[in-house]
C-alpha atoms as a PDB file:
ATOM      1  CA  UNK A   1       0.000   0.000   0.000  1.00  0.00           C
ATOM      2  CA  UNK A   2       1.588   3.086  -1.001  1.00  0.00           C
ATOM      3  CA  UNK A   3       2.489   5.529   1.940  1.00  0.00           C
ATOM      4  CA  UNK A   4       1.805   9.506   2.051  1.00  0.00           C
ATOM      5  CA  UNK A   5       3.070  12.435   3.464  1.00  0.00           C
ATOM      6  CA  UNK A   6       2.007  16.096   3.206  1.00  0.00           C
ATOM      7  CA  UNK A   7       3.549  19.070   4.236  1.00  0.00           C
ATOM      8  CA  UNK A   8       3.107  22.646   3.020  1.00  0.00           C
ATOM      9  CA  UNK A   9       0.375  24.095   4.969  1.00  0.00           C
ATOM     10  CA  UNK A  10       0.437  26.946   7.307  1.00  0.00           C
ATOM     11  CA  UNK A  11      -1.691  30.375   8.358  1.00  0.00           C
ATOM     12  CA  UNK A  12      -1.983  32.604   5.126  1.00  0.00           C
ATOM     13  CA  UNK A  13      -4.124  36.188   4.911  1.00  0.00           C
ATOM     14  CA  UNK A  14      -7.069  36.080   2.930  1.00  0.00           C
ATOM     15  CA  UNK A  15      -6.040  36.539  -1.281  1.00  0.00           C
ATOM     16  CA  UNK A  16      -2.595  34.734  -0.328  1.00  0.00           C
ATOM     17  CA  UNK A  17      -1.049  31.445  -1.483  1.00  0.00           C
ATOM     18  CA  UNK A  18       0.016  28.160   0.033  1.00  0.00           C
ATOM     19  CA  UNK A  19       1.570  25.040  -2.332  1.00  0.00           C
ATOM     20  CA  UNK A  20       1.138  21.799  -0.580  1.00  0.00           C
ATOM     21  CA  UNK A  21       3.482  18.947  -0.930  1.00  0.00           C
ATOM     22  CA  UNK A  22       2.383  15.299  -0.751  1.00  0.00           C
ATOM     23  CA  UNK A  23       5.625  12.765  -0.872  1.00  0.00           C
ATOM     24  CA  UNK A  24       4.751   8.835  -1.938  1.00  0.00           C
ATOM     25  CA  UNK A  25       6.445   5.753  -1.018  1.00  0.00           C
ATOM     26  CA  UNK A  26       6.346   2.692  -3.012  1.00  0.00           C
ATOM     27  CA  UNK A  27       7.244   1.888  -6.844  1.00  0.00           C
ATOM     28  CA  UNK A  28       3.623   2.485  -7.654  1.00  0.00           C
ATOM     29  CA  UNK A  29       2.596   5.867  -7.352  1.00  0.00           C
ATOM     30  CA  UNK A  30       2.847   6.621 -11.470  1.00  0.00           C
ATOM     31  CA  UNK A  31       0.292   3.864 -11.867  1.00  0.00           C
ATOM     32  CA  UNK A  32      -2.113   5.600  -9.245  1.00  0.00           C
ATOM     33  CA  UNK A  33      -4.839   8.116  -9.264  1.00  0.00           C
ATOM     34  CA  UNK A  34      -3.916  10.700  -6.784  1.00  0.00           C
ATOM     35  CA  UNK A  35      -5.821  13.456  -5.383  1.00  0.00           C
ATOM     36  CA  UNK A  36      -6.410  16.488  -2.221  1.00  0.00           C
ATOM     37  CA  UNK A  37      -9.393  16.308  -0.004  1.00  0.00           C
ATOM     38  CA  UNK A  38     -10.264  18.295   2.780  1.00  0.00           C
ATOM     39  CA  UNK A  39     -12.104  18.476   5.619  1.00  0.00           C
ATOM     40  CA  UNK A  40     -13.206  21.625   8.019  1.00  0.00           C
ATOM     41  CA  UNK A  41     -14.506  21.225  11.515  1.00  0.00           C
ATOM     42  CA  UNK A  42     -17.641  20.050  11.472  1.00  0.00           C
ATOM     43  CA  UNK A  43     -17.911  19.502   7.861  1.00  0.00           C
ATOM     44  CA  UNK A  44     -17.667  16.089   5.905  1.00  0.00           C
ATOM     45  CA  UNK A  45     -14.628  15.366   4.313  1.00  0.00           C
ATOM     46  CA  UNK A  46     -14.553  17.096   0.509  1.00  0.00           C
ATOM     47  CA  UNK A  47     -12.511  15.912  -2.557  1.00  0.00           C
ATOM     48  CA  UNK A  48     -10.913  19.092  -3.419  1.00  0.00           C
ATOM     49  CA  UNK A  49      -8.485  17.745  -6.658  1.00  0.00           C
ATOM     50  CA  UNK A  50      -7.903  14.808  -8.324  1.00  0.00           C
ATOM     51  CA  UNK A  51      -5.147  13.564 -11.108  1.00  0.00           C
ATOM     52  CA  UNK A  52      -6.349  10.303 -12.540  1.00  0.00           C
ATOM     53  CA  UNK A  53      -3.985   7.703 -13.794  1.00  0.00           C
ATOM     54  CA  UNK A  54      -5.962   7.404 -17.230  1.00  0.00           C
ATOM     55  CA  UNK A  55      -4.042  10.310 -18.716  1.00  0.00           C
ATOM     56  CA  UNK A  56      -7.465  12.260 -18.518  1.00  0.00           C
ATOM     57  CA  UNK A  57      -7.043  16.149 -17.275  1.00  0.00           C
ATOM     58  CA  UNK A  58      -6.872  16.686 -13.840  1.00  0.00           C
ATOM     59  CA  UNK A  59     -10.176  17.548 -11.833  1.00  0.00           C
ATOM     60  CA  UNK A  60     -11.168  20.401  -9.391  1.00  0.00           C
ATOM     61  CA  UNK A  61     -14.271  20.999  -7.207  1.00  0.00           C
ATOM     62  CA  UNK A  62     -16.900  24.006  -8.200  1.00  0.00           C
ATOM     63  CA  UNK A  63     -15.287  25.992  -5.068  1.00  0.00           C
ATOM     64  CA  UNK A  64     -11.743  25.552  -6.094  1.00  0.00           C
ATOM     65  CA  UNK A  65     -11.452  25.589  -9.660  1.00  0.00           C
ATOM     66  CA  UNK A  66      -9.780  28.367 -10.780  1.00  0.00           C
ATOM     67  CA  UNK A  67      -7.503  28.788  -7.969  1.00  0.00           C
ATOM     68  CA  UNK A  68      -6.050  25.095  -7.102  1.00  0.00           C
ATOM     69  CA  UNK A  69      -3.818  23.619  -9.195  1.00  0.00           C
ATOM     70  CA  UNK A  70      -2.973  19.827  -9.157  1.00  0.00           C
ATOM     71  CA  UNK A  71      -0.082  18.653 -10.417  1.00  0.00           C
ATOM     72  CA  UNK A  72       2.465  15.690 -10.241  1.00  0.00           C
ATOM     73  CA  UNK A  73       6.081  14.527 -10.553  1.00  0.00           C
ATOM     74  CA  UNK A  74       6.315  10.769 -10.979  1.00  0.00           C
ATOM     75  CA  UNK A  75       9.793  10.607 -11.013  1.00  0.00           C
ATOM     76  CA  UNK A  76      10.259  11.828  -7.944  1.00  0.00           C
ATOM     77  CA  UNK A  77       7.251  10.218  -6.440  1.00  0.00           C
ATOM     78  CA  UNK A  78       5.667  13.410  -5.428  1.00  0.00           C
ATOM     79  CA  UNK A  79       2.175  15.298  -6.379  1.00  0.00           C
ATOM     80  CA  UNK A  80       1.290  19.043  -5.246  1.00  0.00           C
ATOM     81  CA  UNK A  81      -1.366  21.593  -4.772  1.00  0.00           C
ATOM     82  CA  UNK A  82      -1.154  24.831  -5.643  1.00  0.00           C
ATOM     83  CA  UNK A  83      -3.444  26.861  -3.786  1.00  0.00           C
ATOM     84  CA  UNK A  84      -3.620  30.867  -4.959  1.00  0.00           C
ATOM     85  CA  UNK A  85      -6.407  33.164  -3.497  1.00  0.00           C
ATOM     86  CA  UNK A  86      -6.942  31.545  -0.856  1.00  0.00           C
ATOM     87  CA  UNK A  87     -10.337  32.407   0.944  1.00  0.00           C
ATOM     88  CA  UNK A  88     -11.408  31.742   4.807  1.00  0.00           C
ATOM     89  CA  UNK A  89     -13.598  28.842   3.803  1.00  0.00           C
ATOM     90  CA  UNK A  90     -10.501  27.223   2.485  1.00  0.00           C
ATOM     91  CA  UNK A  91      -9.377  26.635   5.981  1.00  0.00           C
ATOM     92  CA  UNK A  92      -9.310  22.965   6.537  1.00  0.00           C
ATOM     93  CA  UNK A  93      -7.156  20.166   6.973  1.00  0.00           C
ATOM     94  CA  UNK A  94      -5.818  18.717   3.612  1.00  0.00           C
ATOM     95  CA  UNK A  95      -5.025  15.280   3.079  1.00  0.00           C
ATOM     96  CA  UNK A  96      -3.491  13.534   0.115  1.00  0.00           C
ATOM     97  CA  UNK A  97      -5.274  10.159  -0.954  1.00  0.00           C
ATOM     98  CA  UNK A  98      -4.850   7.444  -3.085  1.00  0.00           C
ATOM     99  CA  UNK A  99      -7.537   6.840  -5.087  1.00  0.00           C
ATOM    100  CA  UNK A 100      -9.118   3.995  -5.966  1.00  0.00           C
ATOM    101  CA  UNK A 101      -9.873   3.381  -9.824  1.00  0.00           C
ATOM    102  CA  UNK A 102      -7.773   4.596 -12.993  1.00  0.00           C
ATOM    103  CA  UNK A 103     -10.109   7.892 -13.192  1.00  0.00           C
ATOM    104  CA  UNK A 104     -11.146  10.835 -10.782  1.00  0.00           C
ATOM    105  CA  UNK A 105     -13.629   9.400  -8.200  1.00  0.00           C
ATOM    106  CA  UNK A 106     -14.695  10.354  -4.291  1.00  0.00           C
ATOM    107  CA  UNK A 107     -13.168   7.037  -3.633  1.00  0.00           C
ATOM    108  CA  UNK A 108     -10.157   7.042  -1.751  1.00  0.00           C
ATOM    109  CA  UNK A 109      -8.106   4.137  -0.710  1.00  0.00           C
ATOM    110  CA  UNK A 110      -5.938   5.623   1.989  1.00  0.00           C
ATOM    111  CA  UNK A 111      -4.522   8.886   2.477  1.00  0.00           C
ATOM    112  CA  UNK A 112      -1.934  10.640   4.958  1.00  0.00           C
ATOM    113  CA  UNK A 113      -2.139  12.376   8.614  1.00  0.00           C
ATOM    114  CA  UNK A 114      -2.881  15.970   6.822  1.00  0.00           C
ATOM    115  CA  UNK A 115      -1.468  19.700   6.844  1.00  0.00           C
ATOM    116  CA  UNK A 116      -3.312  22.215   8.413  1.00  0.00           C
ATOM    117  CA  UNK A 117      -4.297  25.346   5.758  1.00  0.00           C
ATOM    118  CA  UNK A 118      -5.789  28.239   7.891  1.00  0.00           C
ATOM    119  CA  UNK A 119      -6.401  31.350   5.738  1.00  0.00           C
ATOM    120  CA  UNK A 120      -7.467  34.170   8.301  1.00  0.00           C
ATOM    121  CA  UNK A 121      -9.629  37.289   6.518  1.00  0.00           C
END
């Protein structure tokens, strides 16, 4: 099972930016769909981006697209998310996942213990 590990978050103002790091271990990760989700206190957990493995483009939620960017290196095992304008609702904790099937689903196999993202207005 492929491990995770994010890093990257922080306290931002309101308009600022944040790029999250998610680090992979395991020889598999270029044959995975990867992907952020999210979840605020109080709030179910949200799938914020997705990259699928099926060489289809990348995927964003309504409340995100625009200002996330998803991206990944597969040589180095690694995907990101780029976070610009960041709002106050953005404030959650962001996990990396592992999804599930070859193409962009809410179905997550496993994912890491999160980075805080707290964007203050």
């Amino acid at each position: 099972q492929l491990q995770v590990e994010e890093s990257g978050g922080g306290l931002v103002q309101s308009g600022g930016s944040l790029r999250l790091t998610c680090t992979a271990s395991g020889s598999t990760f270029r044959d995975l769909t990867m992907g952020w989700t999210r979840q605020a206190p109080g709030k179910e957990r949200e799938t914020v981006a997705c990259f699928p493995r099926n060489g289809f483009d990348p995927a964003y939620a309504d409340s995100v697209n625009g200002r996330f960017t998803i991206s990944r290196d597969n040589t180095r095992n690694t995907l990101y998310l780029q976070m610009n304008s960041l709002k106050p609702e953005d404030t959650a904790m962001y996990f990396c996942a592992v999804g599930q099937y070859p193409f962009c689903s809410d179905s997550w196999g496993n994912w890491g213990q999160g980075t805080q993202v707290t964007v203050s207005s």
